[in-house]
N, C-alpha and C. Protein backbone atom coordinates (compact mmCIF):
# COMPACT_ATOMS: atom_id res chain seq x y z
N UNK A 1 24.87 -7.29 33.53
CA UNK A 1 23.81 -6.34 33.29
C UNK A 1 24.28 -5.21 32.37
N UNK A 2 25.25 -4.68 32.89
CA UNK A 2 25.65 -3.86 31.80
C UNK A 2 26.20 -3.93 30.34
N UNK A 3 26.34 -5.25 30.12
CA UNK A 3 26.80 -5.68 28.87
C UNK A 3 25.38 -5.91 28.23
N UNK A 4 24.68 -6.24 29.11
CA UNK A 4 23.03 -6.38 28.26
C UNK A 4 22.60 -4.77 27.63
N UNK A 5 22.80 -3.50 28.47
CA UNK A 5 22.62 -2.53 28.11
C UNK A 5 22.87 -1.80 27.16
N UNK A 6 24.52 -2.20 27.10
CA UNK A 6 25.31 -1.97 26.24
C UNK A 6 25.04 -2.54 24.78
N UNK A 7 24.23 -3.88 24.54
CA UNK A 7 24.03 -4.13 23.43
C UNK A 7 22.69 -3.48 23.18
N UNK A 8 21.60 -3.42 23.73
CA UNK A 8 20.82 -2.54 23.43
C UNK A 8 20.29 -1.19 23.22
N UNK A 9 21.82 -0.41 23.91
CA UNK A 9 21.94 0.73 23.35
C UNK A 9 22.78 0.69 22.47
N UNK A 10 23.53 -0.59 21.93
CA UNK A 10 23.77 -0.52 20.22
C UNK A 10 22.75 -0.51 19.02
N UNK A 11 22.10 -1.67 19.41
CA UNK A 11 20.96 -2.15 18.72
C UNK A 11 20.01 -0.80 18.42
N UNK A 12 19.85 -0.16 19.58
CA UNK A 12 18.82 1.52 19.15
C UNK A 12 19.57 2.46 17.85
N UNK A 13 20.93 2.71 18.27
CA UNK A 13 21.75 3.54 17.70
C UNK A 13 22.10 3.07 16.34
N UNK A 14 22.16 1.80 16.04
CA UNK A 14 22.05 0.87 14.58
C UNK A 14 20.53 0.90 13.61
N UNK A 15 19.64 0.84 14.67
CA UNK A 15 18.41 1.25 14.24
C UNK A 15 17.78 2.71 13.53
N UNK A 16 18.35 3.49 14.18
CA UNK A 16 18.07 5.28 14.55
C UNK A 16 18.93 5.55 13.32
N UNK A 17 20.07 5.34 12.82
CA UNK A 17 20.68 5.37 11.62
C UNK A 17 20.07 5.05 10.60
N UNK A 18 19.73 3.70 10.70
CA UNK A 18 19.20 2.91 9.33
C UNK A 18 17.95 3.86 9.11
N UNK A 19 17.03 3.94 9.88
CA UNK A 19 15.60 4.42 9.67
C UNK A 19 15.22 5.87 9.53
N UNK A 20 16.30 7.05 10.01
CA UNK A 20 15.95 8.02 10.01
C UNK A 20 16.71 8.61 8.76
N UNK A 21 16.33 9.90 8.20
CA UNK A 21 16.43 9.67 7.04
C UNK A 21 18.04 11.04 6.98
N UNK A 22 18.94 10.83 6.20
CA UNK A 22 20.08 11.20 6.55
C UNK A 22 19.81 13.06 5.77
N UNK A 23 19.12 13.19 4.74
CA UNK A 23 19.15 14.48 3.96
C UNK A 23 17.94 14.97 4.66
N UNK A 24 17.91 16.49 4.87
CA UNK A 24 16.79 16.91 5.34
C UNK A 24 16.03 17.13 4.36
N UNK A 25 14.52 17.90 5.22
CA UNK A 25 13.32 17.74 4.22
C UNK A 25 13.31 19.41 3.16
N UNK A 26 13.19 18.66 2.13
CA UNK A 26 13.15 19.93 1.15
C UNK A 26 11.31 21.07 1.11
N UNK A 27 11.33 22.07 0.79
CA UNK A 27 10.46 23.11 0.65
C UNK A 27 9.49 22.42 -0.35
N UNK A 28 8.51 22.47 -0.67
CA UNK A 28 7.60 22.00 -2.22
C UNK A 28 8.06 22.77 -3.17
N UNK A 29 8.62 23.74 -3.34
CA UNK A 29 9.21 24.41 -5.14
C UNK A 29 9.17 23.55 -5.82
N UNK A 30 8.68 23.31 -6.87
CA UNK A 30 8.68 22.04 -8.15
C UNK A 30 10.42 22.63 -8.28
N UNK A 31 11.06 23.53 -8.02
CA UNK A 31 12.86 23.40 -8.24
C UNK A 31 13.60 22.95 -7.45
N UNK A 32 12.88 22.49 -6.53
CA UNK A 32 13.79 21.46 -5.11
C UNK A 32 13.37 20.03 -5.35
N UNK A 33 12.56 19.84 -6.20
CA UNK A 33 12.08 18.57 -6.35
C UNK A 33 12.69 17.39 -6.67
N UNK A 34 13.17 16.50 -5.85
CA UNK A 34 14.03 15.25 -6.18
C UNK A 34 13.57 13.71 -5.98
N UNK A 35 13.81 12.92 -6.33
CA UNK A 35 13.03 11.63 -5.99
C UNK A 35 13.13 11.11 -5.05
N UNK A 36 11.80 10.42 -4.37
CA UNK A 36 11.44 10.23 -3.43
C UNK A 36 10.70 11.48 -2.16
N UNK A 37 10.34 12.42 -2.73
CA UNK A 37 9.50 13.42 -2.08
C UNK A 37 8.57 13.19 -1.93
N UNK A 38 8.02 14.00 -1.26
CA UNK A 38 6.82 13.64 -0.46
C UNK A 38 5.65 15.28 -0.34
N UNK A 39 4.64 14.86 -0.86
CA UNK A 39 3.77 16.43 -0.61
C UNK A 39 2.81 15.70 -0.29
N UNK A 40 1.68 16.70 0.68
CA UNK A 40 0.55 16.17 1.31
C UNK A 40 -0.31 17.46 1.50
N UNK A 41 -1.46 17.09 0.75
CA UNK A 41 -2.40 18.25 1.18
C UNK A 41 -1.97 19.81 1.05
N UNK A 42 -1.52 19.76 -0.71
CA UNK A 42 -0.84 21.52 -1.20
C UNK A 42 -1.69 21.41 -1.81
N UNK A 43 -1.70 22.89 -1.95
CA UNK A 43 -2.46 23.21 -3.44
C UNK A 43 -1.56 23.38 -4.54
N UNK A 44 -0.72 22.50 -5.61
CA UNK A 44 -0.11 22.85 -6.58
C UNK A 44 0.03 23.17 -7.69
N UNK A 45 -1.40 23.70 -7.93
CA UNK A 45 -2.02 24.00 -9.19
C UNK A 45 -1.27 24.70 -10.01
N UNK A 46 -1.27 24.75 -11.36
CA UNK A 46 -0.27 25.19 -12.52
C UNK A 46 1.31 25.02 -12.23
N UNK A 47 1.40 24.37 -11.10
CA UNK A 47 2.87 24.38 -10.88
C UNK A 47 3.81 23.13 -12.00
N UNK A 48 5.22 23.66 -12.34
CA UNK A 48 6.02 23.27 -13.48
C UNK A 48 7.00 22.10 -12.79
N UNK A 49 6.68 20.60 -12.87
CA UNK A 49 7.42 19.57 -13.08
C UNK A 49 8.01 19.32 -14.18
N UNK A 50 8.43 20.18 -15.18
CA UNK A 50 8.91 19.31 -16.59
C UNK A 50 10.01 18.78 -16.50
N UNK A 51 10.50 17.42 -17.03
CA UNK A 51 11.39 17.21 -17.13
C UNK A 51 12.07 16.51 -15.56
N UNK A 52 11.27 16.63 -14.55
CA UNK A 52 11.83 16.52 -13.47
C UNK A 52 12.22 14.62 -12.97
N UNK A 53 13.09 14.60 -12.33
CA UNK A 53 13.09 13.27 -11.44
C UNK A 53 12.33 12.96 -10.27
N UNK A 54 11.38 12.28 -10.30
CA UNK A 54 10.01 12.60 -9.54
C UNK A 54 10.01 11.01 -9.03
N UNK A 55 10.37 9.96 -9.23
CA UNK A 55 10.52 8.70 -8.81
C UNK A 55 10.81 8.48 -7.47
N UNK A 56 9.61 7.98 -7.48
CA UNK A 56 8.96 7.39 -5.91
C UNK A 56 8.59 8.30 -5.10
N UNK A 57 8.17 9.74 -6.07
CA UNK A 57 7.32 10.46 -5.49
C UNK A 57 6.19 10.36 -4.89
N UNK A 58 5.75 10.87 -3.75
CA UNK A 58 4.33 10.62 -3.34
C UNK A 58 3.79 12.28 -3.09
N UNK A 59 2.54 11.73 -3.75
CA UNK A 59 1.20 12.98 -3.82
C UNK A 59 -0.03 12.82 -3.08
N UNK A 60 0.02 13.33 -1.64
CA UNK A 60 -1.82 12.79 -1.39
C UNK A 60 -2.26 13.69 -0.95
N UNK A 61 -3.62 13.42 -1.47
CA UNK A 61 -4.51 15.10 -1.23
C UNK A 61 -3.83 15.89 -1.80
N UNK A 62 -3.32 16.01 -2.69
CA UNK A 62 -2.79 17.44 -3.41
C UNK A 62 -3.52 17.56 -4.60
N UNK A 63 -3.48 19.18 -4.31
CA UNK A 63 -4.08 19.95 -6.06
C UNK A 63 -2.93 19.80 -6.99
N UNK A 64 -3.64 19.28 -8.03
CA UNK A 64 -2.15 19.80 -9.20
C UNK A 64 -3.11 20.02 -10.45
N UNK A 65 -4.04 20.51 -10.16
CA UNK A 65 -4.98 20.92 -11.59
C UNK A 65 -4.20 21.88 -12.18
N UNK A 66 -3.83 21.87 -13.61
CA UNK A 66 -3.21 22.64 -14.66
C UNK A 66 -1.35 22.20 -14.41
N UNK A 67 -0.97 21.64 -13.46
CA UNK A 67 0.01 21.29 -13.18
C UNK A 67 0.59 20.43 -14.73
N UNK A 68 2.26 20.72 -14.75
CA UNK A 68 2.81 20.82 -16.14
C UNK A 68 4.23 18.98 -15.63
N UNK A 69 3.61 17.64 -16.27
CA UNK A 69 4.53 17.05 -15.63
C UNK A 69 4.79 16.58 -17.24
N UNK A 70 4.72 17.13 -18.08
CA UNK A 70 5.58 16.62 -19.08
C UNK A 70 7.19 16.22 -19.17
N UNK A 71 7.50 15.16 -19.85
CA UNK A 71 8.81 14.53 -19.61
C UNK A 71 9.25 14.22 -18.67
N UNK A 72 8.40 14.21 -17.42
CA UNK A 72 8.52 14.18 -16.26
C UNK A 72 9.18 12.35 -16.05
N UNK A 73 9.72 12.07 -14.91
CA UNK A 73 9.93 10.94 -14.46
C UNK A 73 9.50 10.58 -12.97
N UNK A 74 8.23 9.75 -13.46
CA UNK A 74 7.20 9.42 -12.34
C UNK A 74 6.90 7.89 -11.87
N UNK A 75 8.47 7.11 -12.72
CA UNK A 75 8.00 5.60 -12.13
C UNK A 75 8.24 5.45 -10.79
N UNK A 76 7.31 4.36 -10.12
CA UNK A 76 7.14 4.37 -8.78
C UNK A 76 6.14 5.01 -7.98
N UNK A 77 5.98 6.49 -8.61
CA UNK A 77 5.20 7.43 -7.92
C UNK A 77 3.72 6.93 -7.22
N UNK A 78 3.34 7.49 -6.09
CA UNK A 78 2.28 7.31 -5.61
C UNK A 78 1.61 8.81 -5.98
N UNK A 79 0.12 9.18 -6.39
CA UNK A 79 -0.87 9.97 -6.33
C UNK A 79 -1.94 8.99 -5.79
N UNK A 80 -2.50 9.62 -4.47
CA UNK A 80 -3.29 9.04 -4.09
C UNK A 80 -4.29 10.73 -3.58
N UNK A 81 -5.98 10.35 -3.43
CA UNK A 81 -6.35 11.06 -3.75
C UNK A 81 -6.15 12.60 -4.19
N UNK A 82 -5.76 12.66 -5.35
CA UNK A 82 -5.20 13.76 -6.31
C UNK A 82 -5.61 14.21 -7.17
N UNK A 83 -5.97 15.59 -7.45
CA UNK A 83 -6.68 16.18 -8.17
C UNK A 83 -5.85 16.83 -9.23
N UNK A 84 -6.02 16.25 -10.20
CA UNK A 84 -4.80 16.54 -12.09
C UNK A 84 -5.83 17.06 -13.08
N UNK A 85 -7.03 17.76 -12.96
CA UNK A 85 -7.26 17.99 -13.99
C UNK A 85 -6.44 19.19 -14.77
N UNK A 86 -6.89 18.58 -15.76
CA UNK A 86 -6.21 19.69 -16.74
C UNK A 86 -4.81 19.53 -17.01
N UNK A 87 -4.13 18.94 -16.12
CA UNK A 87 -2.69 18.62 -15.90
C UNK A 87 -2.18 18.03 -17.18
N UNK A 88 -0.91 18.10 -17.30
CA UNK A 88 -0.14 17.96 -18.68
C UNK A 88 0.87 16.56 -18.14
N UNK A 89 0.43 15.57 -18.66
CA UNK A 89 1.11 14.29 -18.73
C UNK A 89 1.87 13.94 -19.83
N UNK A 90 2.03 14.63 -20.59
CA UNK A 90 3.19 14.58 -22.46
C UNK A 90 4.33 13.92 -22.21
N UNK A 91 4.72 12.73 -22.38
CA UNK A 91 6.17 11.99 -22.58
C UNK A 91 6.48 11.52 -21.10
N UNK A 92 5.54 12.23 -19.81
CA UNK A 92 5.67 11.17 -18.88
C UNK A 92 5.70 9.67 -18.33
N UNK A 93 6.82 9.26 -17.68
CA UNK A 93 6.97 7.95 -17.45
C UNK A 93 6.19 8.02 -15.98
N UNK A 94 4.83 6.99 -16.10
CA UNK A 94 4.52 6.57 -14.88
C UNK A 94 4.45 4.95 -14.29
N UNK A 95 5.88 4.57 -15.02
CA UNK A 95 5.45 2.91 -14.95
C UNK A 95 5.74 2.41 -13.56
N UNK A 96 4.94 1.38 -13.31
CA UNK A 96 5.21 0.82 -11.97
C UNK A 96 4.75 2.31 -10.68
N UNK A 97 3.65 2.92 -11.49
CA UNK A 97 3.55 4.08 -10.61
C UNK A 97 1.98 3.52 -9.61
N UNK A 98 1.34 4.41 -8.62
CA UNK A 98 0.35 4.09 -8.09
C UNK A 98 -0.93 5.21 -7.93
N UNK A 99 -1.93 5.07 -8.74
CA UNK A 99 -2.90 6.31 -8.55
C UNK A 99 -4.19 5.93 -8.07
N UNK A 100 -4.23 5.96 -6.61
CA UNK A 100 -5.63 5.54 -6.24
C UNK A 100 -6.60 6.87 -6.48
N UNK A 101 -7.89 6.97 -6.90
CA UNK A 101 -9.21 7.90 -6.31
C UNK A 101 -8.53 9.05 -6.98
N UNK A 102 -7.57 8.65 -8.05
CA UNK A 102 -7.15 10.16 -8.80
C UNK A 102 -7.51 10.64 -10.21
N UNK A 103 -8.21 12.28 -10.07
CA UNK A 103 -8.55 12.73 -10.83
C UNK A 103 -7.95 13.10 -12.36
N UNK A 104 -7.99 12.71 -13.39
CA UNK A 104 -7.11 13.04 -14.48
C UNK A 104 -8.16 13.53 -15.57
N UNK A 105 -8.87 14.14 -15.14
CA UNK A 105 -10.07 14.44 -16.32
C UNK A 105 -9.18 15.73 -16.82
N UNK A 106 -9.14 15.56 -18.25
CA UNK A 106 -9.80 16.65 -19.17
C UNK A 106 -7.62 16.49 -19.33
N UNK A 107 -7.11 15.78 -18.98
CA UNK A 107 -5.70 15.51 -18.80
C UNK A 107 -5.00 15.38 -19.77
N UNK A 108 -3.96 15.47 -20.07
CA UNK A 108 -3.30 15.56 -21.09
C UNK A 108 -1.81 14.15 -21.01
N UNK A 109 -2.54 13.19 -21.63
CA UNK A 109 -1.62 11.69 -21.66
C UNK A 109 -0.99 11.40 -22.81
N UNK A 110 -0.67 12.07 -23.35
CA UNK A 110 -0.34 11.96 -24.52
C UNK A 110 1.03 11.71 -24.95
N UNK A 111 1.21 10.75 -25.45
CA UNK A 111 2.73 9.59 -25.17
C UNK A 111 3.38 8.93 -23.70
N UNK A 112 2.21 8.69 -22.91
CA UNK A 112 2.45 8.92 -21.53
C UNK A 112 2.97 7.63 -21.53
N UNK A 113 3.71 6.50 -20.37
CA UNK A 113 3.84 5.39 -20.31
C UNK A 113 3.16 5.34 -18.80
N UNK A 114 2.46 4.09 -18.90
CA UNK A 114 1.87 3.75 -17.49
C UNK A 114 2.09 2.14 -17.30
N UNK A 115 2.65 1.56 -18.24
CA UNK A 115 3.24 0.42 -17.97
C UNK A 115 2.76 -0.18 -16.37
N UNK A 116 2.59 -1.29 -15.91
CA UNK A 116 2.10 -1.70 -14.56
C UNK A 116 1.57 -0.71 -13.60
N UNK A 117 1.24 0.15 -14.10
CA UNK A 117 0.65 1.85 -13.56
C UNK A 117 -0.59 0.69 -12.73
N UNK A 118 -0.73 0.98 -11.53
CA UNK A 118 -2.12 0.58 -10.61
C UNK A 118 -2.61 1.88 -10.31
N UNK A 119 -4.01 2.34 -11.19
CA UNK A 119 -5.10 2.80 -11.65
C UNK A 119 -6.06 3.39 -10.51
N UNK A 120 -6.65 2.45 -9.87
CA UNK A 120 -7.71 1.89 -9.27
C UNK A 120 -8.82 3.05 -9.07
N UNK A 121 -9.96 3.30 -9.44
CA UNK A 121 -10.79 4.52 -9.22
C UNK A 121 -10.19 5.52 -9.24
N UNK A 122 -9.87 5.91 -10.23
CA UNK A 122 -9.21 7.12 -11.04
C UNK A 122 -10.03 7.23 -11.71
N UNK A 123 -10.04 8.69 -12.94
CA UNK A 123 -11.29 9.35 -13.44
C UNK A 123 -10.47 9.48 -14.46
N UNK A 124 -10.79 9.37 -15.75
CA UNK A 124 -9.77 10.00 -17.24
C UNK A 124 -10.74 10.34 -17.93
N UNK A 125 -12.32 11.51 -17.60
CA UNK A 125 -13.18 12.03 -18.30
C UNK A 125 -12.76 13.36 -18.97
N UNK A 126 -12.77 13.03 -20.42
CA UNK A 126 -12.08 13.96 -21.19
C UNK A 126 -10.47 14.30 -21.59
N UNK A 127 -10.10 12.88 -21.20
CA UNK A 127 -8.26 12.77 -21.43
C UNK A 127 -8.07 12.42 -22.21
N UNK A 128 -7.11 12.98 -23.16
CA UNK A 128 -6.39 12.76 -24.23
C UNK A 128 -5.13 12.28 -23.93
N UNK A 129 -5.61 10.35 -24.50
CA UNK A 129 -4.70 9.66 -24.06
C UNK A 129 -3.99 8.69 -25.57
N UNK A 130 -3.79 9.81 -26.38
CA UNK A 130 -3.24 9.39 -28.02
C UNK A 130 -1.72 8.69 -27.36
N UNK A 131 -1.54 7.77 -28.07
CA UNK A 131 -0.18 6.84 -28.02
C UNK A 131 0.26 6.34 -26.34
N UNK A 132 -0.68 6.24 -25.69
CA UNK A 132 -0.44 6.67 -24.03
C UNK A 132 -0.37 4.91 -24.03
N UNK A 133 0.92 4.39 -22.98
CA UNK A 133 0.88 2.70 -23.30
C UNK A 133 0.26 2.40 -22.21
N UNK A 134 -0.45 1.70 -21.91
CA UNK A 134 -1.05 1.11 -20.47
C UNK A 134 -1.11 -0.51 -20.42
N UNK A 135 0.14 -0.80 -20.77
CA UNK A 135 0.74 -2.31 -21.12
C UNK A 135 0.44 -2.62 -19.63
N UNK A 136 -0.09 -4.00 -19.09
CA UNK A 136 -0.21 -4.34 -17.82
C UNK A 136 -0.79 -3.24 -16.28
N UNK A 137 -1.16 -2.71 -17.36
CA UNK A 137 -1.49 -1.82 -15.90
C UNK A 137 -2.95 -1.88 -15.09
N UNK A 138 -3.08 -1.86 -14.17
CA UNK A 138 -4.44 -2.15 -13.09
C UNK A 138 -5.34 -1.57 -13.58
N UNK A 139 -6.60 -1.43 -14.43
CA UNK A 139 -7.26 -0.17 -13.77
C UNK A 139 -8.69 -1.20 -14.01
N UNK A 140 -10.03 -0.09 -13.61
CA UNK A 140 -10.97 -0.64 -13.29
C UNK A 140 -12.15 -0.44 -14.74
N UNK A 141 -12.96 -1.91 -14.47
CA UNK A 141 -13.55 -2.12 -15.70
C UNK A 141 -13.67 -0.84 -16.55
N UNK A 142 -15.01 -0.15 -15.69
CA UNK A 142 -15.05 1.05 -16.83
C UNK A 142 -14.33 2.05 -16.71
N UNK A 143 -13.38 1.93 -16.43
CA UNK A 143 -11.78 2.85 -16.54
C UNK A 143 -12.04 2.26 -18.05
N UNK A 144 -11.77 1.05 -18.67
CA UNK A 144 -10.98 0.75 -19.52
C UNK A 144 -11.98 0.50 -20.71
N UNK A 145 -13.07 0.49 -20.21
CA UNK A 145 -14.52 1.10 -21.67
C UNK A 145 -14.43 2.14 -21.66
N UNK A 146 -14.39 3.70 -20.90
CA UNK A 146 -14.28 4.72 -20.99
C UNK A 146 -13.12 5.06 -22.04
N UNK A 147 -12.09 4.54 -21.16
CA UNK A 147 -10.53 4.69 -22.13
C UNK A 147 -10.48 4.37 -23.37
N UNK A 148 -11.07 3.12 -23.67
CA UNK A 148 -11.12 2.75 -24.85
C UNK A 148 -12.18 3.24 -26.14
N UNK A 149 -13.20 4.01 -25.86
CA UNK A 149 -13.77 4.84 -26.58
C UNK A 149 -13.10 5.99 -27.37
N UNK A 150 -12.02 6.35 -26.97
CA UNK A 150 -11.00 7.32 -27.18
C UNK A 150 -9.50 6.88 -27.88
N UNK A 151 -9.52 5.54 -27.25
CA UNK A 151 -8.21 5.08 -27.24
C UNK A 151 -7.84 4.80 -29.25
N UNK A 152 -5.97 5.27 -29.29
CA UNK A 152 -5.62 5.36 -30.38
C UNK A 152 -4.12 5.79 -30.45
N UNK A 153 -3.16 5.35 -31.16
CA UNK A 153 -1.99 5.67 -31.64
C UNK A 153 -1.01 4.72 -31.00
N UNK A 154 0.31 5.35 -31.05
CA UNK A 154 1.36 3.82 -30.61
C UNK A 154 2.37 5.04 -30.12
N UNK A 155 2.72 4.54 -29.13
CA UNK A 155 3.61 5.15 -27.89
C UNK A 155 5.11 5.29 -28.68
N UNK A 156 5.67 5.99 -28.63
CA UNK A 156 6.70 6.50 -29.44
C UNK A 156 8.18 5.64 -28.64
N UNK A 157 7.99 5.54 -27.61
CA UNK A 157 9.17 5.16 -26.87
C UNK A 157 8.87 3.88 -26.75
N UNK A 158 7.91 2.74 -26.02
CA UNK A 158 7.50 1.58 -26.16
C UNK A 158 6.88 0.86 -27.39
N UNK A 159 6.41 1.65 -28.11
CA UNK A 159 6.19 0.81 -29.61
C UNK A 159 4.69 0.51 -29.19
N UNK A 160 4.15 0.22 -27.93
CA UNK A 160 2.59 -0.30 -28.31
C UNK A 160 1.32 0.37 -28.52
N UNK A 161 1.08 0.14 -29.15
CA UNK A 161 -0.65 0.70 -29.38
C UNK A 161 -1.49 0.79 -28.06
N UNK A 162 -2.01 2.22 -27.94
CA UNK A 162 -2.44 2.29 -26.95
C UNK A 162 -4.32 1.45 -26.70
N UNK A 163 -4.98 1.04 -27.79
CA UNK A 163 -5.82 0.22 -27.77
C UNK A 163 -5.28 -1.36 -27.48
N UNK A 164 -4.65 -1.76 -28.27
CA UNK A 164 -3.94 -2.94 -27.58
C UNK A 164 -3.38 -2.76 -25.88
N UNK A 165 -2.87 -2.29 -25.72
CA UNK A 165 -2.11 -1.86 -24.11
C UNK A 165 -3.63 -2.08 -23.37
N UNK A 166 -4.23 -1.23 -23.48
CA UNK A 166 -6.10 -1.34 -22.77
C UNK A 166 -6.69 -2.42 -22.94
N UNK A 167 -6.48 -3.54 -24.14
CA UNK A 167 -7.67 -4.46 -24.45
C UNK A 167 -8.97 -4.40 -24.79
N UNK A 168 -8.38 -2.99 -25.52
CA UNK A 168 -9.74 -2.62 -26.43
C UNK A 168 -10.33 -3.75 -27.48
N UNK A 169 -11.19 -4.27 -27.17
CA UNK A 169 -11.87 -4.93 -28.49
C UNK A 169 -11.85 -4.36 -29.66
């Protein structure tokens, strides 16, 4: 009996390691910001990501209207219902990123990469999305008639045309 115990209070203590997470949890300052963070339900409006390592970040329910993620590094990232207007997307990488029910109107995409980016009911009314690549990426029909009314230039870092990337006719 006690050798049965004994392995199952290994088995917990092997578990409790693996799963709990070894660094504690950081403050929201866009200057504590490291990959794999996590924000839920801030208001982060005008707040400064530039340049940051933001991979496999997750955003839900958060404000980030006027929010600055240029050069930012956002592959992986989840935004799920998220509010970006106005927000500055310039030279951001969001490939292999995930944006459900997120707002990007009036946004600023401009050389953005979204490469396998999954889209899905997101809003890009009034985004300036010049050279922005959206090579393989999810999004929904008239996501991509909207987009493509606008759509134009060739992504500086990937080489593709951002009408080609969309399947603009």
């Amino acid at each position: 009996m006690i050798k049965y115990i004994s392995r199952f209070l290994t088995i917990i203590l092997a578990l409790t390691i693996l799963l709990l997470p070894s660094n504690p949890a950081l403050a929201a300052s866009s200057s504590a910001v490291t990959s794999g963070t996590s924000f839920e339900s801030q208001n982060l409006n005008n707040e400064s990501f530039i340049g940051q390592n933001l991979q496999l970040a997750e955003f839900t329910n958060v404000k980030l209207e006027g929010a600055d993620f240029s050069n930012s590094d956002l592959r992986g990232a989840v935004f799920n219902g998220v509010t970006a207007n106005g927000a500055n997307f310039h030279d951001a990488d969001f490939t292999n990123g995930l944006a459900y029910v997120t707002s990007f109107d009036n946004a600023d995409l401009t050389d953005s990469v979204f490469r396998e980016a999954i889209m899905m009911r997101s809003t890009f009314k009034d985004a300036n999305i010049e050279g922005a690549d959206f090579t393989f990426a999810v999004l929904d029909k008239q996501q991509v008639a909207q987009l493509c009314q606008t759509a134009k230039g060739i992504n500086p870092i990937t080489g593709a045309s951002t009408r080609q990337s969309l399947g603009c006719p």
